[in-house]
N, C-alpha and C. Protein backbone atom coordinates (compact mmCIF):
# COMPACT_ATOMS: atom_id res chain seq x y z
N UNK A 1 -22.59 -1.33 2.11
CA UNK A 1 -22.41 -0.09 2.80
C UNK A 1 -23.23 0.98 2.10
N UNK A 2 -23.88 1.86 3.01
CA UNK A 2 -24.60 2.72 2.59
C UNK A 2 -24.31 4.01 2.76
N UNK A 3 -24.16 4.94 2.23
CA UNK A 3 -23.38 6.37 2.08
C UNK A 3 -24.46 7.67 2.24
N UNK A 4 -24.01 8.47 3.07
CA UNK A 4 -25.14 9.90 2.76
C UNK A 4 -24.11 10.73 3.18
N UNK A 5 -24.14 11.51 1.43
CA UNK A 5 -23.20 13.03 1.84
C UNK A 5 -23.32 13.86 2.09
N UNK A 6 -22.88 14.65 2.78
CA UNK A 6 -23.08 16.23 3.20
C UNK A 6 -22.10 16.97 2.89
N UNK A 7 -22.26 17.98 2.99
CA UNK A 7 -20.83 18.91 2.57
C UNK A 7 -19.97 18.94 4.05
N UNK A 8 -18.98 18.76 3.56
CA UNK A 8 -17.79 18.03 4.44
C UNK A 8 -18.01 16.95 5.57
N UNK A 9 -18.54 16.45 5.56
CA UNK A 9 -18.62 15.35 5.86
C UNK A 9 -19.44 14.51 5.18
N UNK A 10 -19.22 12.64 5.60
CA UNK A 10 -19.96 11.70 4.66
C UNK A 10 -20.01 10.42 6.03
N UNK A 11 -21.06 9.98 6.17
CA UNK A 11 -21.62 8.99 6.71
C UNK A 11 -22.07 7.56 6.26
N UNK A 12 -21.27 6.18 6.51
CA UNK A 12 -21.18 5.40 6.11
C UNK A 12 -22.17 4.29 7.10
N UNK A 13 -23.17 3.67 6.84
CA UNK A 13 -24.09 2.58 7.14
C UNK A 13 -24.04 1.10 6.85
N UNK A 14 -23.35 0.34 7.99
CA UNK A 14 -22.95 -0.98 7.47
C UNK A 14 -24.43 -1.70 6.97
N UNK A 15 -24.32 -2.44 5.93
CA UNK A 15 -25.43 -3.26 5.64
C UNK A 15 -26.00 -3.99 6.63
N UNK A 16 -25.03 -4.45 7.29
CA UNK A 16 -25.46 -4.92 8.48
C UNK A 16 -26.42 -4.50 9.47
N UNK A 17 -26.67 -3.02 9.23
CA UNK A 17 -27.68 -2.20 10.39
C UNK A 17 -26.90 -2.04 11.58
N UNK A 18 -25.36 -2.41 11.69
CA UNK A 18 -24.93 -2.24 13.70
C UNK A 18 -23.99 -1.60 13.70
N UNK A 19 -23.69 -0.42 12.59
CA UNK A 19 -22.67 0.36 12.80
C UNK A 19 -22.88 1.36 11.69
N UNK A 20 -22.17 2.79 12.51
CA UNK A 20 -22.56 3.61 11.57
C UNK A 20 -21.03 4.55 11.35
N UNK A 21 -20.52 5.22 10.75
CA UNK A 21 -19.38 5.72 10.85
C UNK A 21 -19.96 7.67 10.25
N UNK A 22 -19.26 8.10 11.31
CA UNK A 22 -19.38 10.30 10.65
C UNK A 22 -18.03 10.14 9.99
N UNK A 23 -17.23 10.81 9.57
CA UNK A 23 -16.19 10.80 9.00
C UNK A 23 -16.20 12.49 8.14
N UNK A 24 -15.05 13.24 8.50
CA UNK A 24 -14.87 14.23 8.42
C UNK A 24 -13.40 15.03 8.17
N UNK A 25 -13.04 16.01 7.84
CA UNK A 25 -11.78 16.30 8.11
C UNK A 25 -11.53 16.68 9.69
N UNK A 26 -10.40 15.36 9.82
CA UNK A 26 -10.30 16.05 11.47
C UNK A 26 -11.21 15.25 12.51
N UNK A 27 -12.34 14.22 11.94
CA UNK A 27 -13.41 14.28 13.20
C UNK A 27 -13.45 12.50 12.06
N UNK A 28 -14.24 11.83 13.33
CA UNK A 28 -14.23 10.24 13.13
C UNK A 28 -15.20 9.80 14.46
N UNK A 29 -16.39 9.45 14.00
CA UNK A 29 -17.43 8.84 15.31
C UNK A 29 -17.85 7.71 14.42
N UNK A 30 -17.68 6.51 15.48
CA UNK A 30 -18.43 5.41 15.34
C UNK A 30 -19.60 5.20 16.45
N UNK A 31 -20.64 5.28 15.80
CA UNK A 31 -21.46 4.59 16.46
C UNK A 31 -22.90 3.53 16.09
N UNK A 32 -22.91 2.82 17.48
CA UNK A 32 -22.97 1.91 17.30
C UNK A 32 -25.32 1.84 17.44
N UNK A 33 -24.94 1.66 15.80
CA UNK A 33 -26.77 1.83 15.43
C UNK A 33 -27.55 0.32 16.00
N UNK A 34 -27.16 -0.36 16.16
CA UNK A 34 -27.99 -1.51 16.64
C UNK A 34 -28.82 -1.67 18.09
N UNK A 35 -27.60 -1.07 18.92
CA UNK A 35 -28.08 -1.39 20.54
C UNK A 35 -28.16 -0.04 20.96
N UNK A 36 -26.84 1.10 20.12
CA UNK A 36 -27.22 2.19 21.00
C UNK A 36 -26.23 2.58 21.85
N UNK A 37 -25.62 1.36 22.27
CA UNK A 37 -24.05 0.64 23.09
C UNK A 37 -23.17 0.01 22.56
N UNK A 38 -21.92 -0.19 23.24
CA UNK A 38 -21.18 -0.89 22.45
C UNK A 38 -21.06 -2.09 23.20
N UNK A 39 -22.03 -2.58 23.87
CA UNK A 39 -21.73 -3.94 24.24
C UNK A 39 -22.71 -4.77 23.43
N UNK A 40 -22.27 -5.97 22.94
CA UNK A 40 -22.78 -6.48 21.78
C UNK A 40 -22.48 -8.22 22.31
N UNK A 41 -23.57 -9.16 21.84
CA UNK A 41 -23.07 -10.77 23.26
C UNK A 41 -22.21 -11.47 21.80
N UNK A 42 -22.04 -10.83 20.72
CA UNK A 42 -20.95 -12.00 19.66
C UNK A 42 -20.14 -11.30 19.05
N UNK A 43 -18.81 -11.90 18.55
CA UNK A 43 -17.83 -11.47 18.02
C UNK A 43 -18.25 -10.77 16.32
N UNK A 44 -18.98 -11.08 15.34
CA UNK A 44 -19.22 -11.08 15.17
C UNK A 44 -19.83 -9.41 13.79
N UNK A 45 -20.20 -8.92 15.35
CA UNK A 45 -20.02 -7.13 15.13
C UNK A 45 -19.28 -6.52 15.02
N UNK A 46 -17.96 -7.38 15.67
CA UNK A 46 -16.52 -6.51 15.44
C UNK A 46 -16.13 -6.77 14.52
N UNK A 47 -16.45 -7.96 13.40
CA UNK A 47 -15.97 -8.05 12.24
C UNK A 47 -16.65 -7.23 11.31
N UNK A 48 -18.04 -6.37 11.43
CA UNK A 48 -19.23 -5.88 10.82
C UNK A 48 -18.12 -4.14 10.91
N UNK A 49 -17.97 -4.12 12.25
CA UNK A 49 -17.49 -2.84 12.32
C UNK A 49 -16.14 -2.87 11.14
N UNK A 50 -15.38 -3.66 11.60
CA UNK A 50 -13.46 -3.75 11.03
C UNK A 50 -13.94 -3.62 9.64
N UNK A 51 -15.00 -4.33 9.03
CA UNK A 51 -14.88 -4.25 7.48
C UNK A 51 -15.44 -2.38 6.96
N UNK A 52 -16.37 -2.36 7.76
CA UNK A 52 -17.19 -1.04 7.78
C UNK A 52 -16.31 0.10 7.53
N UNK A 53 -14.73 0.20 8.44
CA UNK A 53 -14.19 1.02 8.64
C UNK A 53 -12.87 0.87 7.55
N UNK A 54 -13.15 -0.35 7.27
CA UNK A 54 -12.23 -0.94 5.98
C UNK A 54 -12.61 -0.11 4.86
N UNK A 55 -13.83 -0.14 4.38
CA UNK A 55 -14.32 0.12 3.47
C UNK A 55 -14.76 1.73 3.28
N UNK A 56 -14.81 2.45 4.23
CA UNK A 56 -14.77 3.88 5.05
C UNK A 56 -13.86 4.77 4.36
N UNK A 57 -12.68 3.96 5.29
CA UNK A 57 -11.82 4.50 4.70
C UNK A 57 -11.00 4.74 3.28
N UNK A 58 -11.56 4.19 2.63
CA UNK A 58 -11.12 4.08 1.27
C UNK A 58 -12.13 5.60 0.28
N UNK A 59 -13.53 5.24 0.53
CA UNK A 59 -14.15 6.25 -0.13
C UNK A 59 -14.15 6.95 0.53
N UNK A 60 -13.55 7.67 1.90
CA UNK A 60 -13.30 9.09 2.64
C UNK A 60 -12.50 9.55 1.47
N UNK A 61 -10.76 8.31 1.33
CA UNK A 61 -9.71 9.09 1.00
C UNK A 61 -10.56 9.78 -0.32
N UNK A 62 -10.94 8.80 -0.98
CA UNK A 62 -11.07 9.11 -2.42
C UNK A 62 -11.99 10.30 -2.75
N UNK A 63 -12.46 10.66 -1.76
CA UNK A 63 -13.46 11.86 -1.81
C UNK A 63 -12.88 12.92 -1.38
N UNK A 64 -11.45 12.75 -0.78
CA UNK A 64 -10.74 13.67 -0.65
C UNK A 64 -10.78 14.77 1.09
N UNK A 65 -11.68 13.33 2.24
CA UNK A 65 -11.10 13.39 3.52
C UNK A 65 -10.11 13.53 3.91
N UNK A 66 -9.81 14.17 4.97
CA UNK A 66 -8.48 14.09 5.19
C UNK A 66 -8.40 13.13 6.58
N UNK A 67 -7.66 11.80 5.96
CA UNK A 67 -8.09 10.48 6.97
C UNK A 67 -7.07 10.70 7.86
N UNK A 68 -6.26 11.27 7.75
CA UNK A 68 -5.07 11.40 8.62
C UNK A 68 -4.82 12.76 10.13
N UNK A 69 -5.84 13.09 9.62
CA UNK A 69 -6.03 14.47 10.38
C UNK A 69 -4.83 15.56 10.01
N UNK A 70 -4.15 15.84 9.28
CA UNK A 70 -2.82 16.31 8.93
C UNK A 70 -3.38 17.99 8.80
């Protein structure tokens, strides 16, 4: 996973190249860097995404996102 920070927000790049995550206080976009779309012909990507957002979420909290929108 590849990371670029900005002030308040941080953007996460699956190694994979097919998913990208914004992540913000309050705000959460996935999208999808490969096709552009989210139709994708293998399962495959959804495991690329699930880990992506696995892993997201951990260095949001720790950076002190607010993952919860609270």
């Amino acid at each position: 996973m590849n990371i670029i920070i900005e002030p308040g927000r941080a953007t996460y790049i699956a190694d994979t190249g097919d998913w990208r995550l914004i992540i913000a206080n309050g705000y959460f976009e996935i999208v999808p860097a490969a096709t552009g779309e989210l139709v994708y012909e293998i399962g495959i990507n959804l495991d690329n995404l699930c880990s992506l957002i696995t892993e997201a979420k951990v260095d949001a909290i720790a950076r002190g996102i607010d993952w919860d929108g609270a």
